[in-house]
PDB file of N, CA and C in Angstrom:
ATOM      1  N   UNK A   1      75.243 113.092 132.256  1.00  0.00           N
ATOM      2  CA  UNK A   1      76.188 112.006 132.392  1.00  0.00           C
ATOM      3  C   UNK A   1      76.952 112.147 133.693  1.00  0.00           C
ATOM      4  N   UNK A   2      77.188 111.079 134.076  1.00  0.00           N
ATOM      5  CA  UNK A   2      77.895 111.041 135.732  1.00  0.00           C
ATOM      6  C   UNK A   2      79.464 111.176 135.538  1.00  0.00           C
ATOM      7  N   UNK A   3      80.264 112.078 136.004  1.00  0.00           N
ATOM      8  CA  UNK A   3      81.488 112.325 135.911  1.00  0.00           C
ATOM      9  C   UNK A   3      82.426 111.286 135.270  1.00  0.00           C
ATOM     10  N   UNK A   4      82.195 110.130 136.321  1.00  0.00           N
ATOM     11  CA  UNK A   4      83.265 108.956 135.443  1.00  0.00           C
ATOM     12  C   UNK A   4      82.763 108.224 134.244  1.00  0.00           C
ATOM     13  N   UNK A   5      81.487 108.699 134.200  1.00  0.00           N
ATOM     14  CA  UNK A   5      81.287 108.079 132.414  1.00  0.00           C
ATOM     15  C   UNK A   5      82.113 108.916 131.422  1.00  0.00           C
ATOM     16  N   UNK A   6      81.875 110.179 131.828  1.00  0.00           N
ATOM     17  CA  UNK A   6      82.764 111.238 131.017  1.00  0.00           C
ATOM     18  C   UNK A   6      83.756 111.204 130.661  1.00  0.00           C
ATOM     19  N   UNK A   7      84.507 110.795 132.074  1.00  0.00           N
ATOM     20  CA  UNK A   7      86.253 110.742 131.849  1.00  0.00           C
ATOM     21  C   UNK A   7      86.429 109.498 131.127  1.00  0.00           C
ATOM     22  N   UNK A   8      85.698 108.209 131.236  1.00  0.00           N
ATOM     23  CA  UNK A   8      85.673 106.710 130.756  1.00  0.00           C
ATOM     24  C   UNK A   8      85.300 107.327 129.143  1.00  0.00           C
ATOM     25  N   UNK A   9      84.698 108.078 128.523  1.00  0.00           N
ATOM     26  CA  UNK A   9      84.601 108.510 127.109  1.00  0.00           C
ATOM     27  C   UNK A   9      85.314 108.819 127.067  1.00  0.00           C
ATOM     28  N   UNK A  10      86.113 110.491 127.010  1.00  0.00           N
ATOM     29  CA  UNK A  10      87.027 111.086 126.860  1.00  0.00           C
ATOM     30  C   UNK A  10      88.504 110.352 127.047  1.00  0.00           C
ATOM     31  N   UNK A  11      88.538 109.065 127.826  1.00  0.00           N
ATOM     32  CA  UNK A  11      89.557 108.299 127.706  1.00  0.00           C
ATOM     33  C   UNK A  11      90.004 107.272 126.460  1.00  0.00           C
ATOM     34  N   UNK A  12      88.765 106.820 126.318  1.00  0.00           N
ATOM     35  CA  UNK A  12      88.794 105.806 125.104  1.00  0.00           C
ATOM     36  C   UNK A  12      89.024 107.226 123.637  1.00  0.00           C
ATOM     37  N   UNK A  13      88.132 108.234 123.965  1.00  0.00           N
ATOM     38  CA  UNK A  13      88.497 108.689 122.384  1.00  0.00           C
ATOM     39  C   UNK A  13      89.846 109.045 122.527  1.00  0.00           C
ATOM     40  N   UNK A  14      90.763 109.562 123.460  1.00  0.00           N
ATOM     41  CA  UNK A  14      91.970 109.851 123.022  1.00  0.00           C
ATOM     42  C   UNK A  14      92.923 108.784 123.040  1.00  0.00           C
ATOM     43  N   UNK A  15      92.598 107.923 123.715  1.00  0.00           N
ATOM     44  CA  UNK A  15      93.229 106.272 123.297  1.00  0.00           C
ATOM     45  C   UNK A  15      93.266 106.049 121.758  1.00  0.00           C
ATOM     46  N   UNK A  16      91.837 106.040 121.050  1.00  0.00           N
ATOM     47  CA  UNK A  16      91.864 105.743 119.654  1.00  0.00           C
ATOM     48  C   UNK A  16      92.763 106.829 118.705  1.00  0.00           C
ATOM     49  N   UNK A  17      92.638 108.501 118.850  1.00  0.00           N
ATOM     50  CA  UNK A  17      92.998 109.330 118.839  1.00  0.00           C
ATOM     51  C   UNK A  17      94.066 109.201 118.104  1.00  0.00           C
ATOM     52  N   UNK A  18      94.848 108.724 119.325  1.00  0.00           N
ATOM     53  CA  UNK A  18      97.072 108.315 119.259  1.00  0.00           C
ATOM     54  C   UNK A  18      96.818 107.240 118.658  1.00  0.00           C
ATOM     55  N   UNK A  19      96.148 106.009 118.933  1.00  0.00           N
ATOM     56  CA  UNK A  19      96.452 105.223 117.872  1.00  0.00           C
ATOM     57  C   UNK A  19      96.612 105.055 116.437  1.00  0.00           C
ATOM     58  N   UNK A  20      95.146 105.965 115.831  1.00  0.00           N
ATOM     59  CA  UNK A  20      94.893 106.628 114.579  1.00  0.00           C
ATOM     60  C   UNK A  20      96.416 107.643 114.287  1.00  0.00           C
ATOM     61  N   UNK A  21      96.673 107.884 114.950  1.00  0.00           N
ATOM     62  CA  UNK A  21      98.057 109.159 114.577  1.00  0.00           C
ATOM     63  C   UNK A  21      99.310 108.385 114.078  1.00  0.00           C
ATOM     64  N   UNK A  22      99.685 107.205 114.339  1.00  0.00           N
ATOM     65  CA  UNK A  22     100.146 106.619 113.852  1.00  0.00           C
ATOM     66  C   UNK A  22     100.487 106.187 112.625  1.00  0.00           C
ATOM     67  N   UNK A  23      99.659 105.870 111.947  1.00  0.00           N
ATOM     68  CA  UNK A  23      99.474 106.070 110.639  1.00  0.00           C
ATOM     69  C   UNK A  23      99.125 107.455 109.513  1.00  0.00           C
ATOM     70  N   UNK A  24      98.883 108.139 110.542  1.00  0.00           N
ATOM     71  CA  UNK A  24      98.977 109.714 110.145  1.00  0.00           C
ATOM     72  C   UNK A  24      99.529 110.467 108.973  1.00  0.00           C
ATOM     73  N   UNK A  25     100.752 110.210 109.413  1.00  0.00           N
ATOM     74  CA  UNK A  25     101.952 110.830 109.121  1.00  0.00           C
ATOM     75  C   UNK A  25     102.413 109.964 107.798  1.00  0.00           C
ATOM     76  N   UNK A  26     102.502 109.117 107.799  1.00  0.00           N
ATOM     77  CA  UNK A  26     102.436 108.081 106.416  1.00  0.00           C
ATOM     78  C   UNK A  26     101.402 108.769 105.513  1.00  0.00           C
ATOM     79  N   UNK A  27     100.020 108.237 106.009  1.00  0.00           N
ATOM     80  CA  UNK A  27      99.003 108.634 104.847  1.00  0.00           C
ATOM     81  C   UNK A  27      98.954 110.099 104.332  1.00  0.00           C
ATOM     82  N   UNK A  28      99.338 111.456 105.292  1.00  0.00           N
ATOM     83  CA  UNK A  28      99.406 112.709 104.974  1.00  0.00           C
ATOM     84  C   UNK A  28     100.404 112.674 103.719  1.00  0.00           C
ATOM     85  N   UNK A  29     101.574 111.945 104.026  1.00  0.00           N
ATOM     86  CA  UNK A  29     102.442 111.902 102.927  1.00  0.00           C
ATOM     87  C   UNK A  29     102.515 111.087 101.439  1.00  0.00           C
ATOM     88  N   UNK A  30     101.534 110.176 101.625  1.00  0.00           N
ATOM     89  CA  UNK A  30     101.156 109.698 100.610  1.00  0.00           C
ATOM     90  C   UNK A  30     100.194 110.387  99.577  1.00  0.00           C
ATOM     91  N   UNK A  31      99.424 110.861 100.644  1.00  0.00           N
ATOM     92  CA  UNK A  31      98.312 112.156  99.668  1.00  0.00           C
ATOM     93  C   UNK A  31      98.452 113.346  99.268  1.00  0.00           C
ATOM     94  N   UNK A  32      99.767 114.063 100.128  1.00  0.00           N
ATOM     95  CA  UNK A  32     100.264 114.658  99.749  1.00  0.00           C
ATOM     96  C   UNK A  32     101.239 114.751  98.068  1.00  0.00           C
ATOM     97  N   UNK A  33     102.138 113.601  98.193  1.00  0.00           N
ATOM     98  CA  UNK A  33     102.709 112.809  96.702  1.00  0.00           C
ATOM     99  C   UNK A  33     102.042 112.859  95.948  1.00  0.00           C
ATOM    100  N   UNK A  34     100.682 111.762  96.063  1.00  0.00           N
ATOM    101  CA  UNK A  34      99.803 112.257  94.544  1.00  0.00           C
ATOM    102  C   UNK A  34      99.020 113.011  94.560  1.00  0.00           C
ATOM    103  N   UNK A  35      98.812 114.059  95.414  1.00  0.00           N
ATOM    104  CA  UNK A  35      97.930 115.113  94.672  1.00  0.00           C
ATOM    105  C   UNK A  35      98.783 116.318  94.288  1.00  0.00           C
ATOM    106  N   UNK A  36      99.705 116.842  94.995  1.00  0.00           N
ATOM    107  CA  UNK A  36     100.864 118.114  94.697  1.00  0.00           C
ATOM    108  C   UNK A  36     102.133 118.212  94.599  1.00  0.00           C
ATOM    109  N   UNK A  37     102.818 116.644  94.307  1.00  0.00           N
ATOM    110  CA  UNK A  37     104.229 116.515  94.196  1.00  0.00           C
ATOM    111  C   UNK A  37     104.747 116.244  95.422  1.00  0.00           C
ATOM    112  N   UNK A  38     105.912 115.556  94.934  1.00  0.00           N
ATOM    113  CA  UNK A  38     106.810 115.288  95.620  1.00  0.00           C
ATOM    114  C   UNK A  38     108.084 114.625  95.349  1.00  0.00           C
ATOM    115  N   UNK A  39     109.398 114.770  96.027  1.00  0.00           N
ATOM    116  CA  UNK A  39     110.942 114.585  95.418  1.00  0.00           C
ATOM    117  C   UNK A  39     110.914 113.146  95.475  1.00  0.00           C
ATOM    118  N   UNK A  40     111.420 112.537  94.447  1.00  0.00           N
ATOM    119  CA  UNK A  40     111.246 110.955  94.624  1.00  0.00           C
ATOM    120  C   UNK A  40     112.758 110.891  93.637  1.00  0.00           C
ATOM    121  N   UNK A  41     113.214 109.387  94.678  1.00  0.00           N
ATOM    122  CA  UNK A  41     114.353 108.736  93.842  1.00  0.00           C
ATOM    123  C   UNK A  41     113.521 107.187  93.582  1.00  0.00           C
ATOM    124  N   UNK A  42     113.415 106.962  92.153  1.00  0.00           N
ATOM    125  CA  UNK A  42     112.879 105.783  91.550  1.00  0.00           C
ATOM    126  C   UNK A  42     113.462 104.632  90.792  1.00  0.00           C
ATOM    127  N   UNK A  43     114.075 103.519  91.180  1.00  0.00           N
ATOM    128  CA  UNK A  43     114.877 102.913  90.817  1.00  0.00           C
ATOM    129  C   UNK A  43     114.076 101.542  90.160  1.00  0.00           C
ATOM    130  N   UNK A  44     114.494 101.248  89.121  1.00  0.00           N
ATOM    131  CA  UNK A  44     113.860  99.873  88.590  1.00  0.00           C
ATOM    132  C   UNK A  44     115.334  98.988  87.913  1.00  0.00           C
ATOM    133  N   UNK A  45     114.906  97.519  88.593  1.00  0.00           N
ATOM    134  CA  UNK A  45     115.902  96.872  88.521  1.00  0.00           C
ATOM    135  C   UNK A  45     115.839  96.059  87.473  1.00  0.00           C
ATOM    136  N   UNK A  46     116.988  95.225  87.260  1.00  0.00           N
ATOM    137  CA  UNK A  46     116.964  94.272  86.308  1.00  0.00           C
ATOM    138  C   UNK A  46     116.814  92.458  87.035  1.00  0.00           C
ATOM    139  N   UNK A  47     116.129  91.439  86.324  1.00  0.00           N
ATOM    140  CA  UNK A  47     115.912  90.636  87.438  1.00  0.00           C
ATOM    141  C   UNK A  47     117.177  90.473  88.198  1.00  0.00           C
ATOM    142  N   UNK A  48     118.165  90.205  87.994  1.00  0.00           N
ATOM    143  CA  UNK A  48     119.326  90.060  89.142  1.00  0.00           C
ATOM    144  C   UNK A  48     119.541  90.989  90.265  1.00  0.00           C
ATOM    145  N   UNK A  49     118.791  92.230  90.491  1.00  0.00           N
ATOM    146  CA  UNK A  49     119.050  93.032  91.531  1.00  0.00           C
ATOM    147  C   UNK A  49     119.471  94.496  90.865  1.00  0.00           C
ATOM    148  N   UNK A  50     120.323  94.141  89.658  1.00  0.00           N
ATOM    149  CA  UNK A  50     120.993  95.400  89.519  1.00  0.00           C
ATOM    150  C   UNK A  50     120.187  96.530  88.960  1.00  0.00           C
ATOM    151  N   UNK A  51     120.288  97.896  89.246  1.00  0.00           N
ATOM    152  CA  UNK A  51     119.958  98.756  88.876  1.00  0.00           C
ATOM    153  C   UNK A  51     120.056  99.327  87.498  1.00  0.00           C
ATOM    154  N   UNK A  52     119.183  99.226  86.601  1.00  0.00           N
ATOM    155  CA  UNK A  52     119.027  99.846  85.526  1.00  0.00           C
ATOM    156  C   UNK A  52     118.335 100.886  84.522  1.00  0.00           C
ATOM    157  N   UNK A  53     117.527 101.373  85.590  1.00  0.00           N
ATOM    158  CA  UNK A  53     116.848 102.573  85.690  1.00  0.00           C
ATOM    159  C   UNK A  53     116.865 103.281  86.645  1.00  0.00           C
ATOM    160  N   UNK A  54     117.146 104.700  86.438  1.00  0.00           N
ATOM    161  CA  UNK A  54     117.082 105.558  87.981  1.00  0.00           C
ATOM    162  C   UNK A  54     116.731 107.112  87.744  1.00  0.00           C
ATOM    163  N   UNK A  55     115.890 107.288  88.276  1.00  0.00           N
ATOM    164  CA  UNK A  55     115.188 108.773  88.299  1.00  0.00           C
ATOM    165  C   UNK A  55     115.507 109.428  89.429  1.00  0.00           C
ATOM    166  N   UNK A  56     115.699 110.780  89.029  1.00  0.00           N
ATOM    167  CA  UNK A  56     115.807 112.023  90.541  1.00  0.00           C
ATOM    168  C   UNK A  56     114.742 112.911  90.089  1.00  0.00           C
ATOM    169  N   UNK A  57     113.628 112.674  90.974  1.00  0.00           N
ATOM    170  CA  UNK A  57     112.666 113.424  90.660  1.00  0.00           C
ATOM    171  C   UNK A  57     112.349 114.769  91.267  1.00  0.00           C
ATOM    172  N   UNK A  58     111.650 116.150  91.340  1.00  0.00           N
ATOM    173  CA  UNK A  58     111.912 117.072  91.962  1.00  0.00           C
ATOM    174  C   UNK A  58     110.524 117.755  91.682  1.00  0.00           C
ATOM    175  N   UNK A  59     109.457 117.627  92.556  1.00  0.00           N
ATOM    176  CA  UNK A  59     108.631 118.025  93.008  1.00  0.00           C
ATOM    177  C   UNK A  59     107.268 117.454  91.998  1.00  0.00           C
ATOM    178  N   UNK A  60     107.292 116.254  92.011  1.00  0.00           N
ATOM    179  CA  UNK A  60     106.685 115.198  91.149  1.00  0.00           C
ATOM    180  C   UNK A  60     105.684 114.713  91.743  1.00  0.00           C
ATOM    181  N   UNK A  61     104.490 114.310  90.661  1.00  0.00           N
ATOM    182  CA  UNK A  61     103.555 113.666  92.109  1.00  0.00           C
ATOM    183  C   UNK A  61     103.657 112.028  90.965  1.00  0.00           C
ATOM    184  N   UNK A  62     103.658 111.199  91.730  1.00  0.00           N
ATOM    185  CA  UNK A  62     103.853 109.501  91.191  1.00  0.00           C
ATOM    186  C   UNK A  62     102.691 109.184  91.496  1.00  0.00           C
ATOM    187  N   UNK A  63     101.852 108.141  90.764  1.00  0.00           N
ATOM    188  CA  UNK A  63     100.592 107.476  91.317  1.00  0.00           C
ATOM    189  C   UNK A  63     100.815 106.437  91.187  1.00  0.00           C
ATOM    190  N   UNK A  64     100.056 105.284  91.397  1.00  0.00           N
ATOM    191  CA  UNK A  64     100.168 103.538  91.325  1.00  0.00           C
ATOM    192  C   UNK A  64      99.021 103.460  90.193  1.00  0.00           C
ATOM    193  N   UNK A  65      99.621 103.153  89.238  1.00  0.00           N
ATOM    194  CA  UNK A  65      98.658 102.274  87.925  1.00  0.00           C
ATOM    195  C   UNK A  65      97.241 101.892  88.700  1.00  0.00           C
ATOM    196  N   UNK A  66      95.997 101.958  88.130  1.00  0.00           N
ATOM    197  CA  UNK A  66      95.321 100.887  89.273  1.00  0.00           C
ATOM    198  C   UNK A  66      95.479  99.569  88.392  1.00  0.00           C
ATOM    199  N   UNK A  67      95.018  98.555  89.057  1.00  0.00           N
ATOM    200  CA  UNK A  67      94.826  96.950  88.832  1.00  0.00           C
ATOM    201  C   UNK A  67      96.447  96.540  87.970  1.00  0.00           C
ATOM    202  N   UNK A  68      97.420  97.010  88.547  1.00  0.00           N
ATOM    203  CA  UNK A  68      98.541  96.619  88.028  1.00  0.00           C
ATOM    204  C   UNK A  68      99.589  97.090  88.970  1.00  0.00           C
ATOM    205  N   UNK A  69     101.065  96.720  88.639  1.00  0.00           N
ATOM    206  CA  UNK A  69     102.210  96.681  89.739  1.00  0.00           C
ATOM    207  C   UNK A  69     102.882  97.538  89.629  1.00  0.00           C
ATOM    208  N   UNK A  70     102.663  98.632  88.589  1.00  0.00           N
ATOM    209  CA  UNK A  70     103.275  99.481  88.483  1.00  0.00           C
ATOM    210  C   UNK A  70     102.694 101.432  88.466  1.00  0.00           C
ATOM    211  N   UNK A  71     103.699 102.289  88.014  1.00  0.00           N
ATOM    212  CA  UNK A  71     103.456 103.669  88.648  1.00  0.00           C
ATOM    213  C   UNK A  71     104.017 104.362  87.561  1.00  0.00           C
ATOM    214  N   UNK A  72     102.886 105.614  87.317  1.00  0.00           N
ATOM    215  CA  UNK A  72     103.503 106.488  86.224  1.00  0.00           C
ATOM    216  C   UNK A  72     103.471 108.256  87.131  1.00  0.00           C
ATOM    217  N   UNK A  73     104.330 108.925  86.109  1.00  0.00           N
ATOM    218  CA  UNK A  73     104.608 110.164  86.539  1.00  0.00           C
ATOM    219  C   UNK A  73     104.538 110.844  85.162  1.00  0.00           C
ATOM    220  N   UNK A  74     104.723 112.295  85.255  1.00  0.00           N
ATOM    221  CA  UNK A  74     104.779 112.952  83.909  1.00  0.00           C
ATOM    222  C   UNK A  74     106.481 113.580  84.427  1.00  0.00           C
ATOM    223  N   UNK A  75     107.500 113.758  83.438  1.00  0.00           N
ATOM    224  CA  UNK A  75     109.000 114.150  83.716  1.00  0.00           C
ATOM    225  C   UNK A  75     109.074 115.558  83.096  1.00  0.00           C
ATOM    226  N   UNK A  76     109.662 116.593  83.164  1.00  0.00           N
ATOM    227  CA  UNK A  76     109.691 117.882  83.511  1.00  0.00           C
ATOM    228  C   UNK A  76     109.446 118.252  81.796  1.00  0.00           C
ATOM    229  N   UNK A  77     109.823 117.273  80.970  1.00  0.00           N
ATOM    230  CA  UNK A  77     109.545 117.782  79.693  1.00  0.00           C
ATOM    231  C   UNK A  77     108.037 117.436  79.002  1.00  0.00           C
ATOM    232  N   UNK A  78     107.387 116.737  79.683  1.00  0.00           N
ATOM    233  CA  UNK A  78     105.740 116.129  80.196  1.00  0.00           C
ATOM    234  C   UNK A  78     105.445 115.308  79.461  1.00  0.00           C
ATOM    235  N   UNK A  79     106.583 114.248  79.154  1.00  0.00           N
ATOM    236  CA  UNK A  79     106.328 113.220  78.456  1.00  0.00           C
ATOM    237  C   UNK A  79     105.769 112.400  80.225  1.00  0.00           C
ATOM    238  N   UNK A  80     104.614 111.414  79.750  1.00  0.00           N
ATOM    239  CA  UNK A  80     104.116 110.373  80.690  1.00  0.00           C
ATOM    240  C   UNK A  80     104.671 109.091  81.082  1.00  0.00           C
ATOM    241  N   UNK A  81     105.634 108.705  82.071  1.00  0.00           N
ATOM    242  CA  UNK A  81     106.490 107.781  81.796  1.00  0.00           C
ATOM    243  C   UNK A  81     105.493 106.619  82.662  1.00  0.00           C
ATOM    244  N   UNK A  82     105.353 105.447  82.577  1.00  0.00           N
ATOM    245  CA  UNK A  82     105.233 104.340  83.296  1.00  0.00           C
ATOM    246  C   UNK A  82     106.503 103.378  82.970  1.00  0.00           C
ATOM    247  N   UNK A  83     106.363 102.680  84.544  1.00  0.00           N
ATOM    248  CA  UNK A  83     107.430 101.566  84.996  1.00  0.00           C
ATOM    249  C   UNK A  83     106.421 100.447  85.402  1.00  0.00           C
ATOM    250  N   UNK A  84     106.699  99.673  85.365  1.00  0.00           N
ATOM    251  CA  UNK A  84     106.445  98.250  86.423  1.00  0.00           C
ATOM    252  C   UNK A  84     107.697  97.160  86.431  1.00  0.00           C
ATOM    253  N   UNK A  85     107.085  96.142  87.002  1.00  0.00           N
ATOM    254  CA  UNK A  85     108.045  95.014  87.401  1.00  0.00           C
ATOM    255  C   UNK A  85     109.126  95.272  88.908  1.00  0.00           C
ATOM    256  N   UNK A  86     110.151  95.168  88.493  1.00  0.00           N
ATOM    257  CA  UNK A  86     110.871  95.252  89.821  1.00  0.00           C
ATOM    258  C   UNK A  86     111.302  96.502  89.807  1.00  0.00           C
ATOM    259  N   UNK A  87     111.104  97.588  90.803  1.00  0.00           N
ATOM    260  CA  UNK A  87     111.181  99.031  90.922  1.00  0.00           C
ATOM    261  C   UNK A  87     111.209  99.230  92.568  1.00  0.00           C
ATOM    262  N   UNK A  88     112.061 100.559  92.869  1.00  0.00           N
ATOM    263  CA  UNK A  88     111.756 100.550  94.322  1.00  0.00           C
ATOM    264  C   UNK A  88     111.613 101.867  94.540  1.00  0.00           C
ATOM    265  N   UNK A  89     110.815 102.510  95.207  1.00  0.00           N
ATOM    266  CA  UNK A  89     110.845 104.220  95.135  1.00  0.00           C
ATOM    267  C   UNK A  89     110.877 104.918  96.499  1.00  0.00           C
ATOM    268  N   UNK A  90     111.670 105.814  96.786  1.00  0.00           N
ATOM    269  CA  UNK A  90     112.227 106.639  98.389  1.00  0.00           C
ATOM    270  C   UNK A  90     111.390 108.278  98.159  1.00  0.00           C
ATOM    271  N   UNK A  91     110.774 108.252  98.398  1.00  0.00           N
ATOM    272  CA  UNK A  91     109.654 109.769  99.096  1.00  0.00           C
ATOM    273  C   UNK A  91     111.002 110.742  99.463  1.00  0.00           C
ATOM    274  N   UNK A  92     111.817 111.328  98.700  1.00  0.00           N
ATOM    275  CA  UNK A  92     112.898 112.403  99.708  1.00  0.00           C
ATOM    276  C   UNK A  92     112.607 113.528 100.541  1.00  0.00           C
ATOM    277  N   UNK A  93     112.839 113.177 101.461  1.00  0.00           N
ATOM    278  CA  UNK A  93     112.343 114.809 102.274  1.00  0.00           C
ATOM    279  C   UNK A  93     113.553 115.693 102.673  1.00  0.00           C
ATOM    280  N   UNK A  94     113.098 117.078 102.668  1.00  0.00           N
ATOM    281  CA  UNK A  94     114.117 118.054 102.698  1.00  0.00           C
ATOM    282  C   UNK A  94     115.574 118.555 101.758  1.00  0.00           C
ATOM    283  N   UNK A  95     115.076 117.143 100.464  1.00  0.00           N
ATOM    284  CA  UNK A  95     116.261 117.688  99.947  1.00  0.00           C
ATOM    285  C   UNK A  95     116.985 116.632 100.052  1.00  0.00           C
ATOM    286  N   UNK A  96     117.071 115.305 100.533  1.00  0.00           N
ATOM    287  CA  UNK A  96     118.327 114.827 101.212  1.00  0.00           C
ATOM    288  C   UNK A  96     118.260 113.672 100.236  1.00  0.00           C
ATOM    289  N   UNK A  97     118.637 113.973  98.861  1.00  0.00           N
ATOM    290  CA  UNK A  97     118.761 112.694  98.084  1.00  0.00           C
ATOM    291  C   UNK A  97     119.334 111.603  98.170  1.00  0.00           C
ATOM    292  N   UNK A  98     120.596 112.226  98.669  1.00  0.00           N
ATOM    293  CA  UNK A  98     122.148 111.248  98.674  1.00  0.00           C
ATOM    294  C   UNK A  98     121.502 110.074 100.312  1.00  0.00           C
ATOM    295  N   UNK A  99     121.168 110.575 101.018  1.00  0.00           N
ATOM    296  CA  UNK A  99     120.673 109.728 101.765  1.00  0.00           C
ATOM    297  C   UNK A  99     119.359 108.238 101.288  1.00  0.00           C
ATOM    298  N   UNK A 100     118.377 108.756 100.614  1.00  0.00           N
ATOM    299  CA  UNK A 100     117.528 108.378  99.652  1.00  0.00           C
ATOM    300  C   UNK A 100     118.043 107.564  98.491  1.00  0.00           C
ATOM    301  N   UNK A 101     118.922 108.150  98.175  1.00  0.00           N
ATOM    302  CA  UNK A 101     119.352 107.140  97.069  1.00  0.00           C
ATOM    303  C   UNK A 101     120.370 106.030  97.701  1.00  0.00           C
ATOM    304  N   UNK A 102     121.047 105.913  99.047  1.00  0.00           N
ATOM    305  CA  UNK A 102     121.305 105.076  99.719  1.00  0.00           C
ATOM    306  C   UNK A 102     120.513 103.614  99.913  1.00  0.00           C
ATOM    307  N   UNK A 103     118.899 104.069 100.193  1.00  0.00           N
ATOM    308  CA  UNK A 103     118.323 103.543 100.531  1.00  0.00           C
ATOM    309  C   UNK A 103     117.837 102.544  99.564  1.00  0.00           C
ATOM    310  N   UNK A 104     117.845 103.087  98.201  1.00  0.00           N
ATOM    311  CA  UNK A 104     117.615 101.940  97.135  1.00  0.00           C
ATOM    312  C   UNK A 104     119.014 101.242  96.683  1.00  0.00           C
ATOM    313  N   UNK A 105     120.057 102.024  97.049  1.00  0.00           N
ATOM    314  CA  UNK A 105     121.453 100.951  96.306  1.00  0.00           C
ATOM    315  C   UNK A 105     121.793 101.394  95.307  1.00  0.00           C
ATOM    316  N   UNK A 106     121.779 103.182  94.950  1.00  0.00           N
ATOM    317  CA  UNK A 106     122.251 103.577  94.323  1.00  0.00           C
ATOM    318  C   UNK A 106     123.163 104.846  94.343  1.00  0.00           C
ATOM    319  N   UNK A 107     124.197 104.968  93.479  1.00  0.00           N
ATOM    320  CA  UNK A 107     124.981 106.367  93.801  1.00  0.00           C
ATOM    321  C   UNK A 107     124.165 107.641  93.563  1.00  0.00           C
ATOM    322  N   UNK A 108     124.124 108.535  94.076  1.00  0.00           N
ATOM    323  CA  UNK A 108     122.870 109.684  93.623  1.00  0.00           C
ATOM    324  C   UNK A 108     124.433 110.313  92.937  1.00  0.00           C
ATOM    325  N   UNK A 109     125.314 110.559  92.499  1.00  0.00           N
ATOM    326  CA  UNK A 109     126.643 110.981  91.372  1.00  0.00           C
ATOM    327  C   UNK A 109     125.960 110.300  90.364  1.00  0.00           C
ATOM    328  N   UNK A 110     126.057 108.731  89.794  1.00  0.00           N
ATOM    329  CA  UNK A 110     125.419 108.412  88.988  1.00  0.00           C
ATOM    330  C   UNK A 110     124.154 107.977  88.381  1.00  0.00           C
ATOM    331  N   UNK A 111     122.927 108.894  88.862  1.00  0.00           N
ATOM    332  CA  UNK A 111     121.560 109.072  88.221  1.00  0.00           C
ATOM    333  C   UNK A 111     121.935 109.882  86.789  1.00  0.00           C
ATOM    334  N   UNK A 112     121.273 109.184  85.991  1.00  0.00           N
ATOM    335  CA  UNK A 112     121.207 109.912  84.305  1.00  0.00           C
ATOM    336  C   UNK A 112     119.665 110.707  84.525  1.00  0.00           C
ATOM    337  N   UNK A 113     119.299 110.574  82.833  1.00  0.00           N
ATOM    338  CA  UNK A 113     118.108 110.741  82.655  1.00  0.00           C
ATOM    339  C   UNK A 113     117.187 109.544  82.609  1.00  0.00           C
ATOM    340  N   UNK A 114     116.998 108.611  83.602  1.00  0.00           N
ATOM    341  CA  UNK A 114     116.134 107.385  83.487  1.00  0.00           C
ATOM    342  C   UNK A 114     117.589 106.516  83.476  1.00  0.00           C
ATOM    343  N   UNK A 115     118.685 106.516  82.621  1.00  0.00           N
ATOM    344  CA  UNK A 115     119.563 105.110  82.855  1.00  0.00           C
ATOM    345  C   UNK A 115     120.390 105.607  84.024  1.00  0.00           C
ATOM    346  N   UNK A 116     120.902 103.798  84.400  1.00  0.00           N
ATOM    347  CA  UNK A 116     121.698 104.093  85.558  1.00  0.00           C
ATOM    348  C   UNK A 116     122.927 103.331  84.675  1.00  0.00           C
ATOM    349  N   UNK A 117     124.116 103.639  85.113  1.00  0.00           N
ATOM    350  CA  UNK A 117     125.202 102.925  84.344  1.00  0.00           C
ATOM    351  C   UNK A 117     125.451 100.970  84.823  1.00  0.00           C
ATOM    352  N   UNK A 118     125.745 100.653  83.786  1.00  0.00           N
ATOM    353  CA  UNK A 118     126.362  99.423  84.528  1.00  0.00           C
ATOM    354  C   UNK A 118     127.556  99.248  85.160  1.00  0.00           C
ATOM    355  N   UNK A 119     127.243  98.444  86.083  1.00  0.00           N
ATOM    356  CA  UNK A 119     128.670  98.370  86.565  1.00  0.00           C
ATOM    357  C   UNK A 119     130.025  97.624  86.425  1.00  0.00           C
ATOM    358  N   UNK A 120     131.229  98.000  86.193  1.00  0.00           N
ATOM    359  CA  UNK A 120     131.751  97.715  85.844  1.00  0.00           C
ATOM    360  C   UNK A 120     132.814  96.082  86.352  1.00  0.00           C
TER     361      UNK A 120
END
């Protein structure tokens, strides 16, 4: 091969390379979740928005139902829980719940066991 075909290959594969990496880091963490756990705050709402379910999960792996909208986990006492309908779920990394539970609209002080309180 003649030099600049070389570099003209070696250019395009590391072009695709970084592009592919992009999505990387997402999918590592997704496969990571369901195959060996992972910390999840899981919130399922009531139709108006409000929060009426809320989980702090801690080293959990969650999967997606197939052919349906919803996601089950097993909870530390290994009962099998499924949710669907309106639910929103935050991947926590490092520990940083209170940030995580920001992100769905909830107090991480008031997570129960599955209920979230109403508000007053």
């Amino acid at each position: 091969m003649k030099p600049l075909m070389t570099r003209s290959i070696f250019f395009i594969f590391i072009l695709l390379f970084f592009a592919g990496c992009a999505g990387l880091g997402r999918g590592c963490s997704s496969w990571q979740a369901n195959n060996f756990g992972s910390d999840w705050i899981i919130v399922q709402y009531k139709f108006d928005g409000t929060p009426i379910n809320c989980w702090k999960l801690n080293d959990v792996s969650v999967t997606n139902e197939t052919n349906s909208d919803g996601i089950y986990w097993k909870d530390e006492s290994g009962h099998l829980v499924h949710i669907s309908g309106w639910y929103n779920r935050v991947q926590v990394q490092g520990g940083r719940y209170e940030e995580a539970a920001k992100l769905v609209g909830v107090d991480i002080n008031l997570i129960g066991n599955g209920k979230y309180p109403k508000p007053n």
